[in-house]
Protein backbone atom coordinates (compact mmCIF):
# COMPACT_ATOMS: atom_id res chain seq x y z
CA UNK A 1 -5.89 -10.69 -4.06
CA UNK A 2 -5.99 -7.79 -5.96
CA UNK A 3 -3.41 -6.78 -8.43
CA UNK A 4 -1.97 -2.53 -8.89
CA UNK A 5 -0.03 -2.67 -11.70
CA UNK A 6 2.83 0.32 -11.77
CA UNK A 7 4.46 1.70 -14.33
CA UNK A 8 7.59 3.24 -12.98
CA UNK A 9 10.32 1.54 -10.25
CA UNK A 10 8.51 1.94 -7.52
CA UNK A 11 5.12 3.31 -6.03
CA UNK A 12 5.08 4.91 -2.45
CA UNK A 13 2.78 3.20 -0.21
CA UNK A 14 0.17 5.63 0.40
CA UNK A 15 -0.17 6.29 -3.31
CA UNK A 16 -0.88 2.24 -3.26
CA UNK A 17 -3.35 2.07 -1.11
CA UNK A 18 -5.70 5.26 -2.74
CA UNK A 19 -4.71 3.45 -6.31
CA UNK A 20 -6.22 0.02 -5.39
CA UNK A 21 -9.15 1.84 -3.78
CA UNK A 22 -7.72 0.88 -0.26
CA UNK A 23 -8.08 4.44 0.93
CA UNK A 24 -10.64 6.98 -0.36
CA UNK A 25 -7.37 9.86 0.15
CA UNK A 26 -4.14 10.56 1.05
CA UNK A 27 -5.28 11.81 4.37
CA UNK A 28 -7.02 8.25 5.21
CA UNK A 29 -3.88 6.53 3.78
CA UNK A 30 -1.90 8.60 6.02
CA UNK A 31 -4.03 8.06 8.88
CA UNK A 32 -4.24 4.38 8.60
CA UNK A 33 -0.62 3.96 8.50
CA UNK A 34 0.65 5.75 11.13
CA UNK A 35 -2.24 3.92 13.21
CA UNK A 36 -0.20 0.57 12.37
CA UNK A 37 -3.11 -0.76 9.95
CA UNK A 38 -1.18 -1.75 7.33
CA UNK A 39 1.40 -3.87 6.63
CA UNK A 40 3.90 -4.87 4.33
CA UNK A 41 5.17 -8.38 3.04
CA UNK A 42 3.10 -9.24 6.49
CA UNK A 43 5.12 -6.62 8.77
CA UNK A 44 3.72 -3.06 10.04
CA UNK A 45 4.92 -0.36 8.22
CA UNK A 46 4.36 3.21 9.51
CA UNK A 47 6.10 5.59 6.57
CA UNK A 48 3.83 6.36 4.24
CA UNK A 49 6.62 7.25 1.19
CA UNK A 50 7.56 3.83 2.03
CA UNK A 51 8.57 2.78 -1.66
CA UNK A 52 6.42 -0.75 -2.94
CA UNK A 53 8.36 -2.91 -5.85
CA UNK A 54 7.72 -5.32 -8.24
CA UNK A 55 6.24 -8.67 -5.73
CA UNK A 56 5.42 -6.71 -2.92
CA UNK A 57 2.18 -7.45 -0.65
CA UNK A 58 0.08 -5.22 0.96
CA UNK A 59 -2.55 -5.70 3.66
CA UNK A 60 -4.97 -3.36 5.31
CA UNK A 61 -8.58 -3.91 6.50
CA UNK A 62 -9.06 -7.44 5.49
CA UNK A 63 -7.81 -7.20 2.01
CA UNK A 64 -4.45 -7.77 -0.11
CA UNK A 65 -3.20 -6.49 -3.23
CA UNK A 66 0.02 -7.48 -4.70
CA UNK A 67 2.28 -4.82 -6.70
CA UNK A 68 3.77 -6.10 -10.22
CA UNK A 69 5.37 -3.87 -12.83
């Protein structure tokens, strides 16, 4: 599991996914999302400004990465 460390409150999801090298841009993040590839503390999430905390889990295309301020 891979960790993203993030600074401020929050980080929006598709900003996540480029960050931990999920996505190579926004425009894959996007894509990927609203195709119902990812998910979200294991449910599918389709908003990409969908904002990530402190403990939240991510998985898309066989991989996870945990958020942690």
């Amino acid at each position: 599991m891979e960790i993203v460390k993030i600074r401020d409150e929050y980080i929006k999801l598709g900003q996540a996914l480029k960050l931990a090298g999920l996505s190579d841009s926004g425009v894959d993040a996007k894509y990927a999302i609203q195709d119902g590839r990812v998910k979200v503390n294991s449910q599918v999430e389709y908003q990409r400004g969908k904002k990530l905390h402190d403990g939240d889990i991510v998985e898309y295309d066989g991989q996870t990465v945990k958020i942690e301020a």
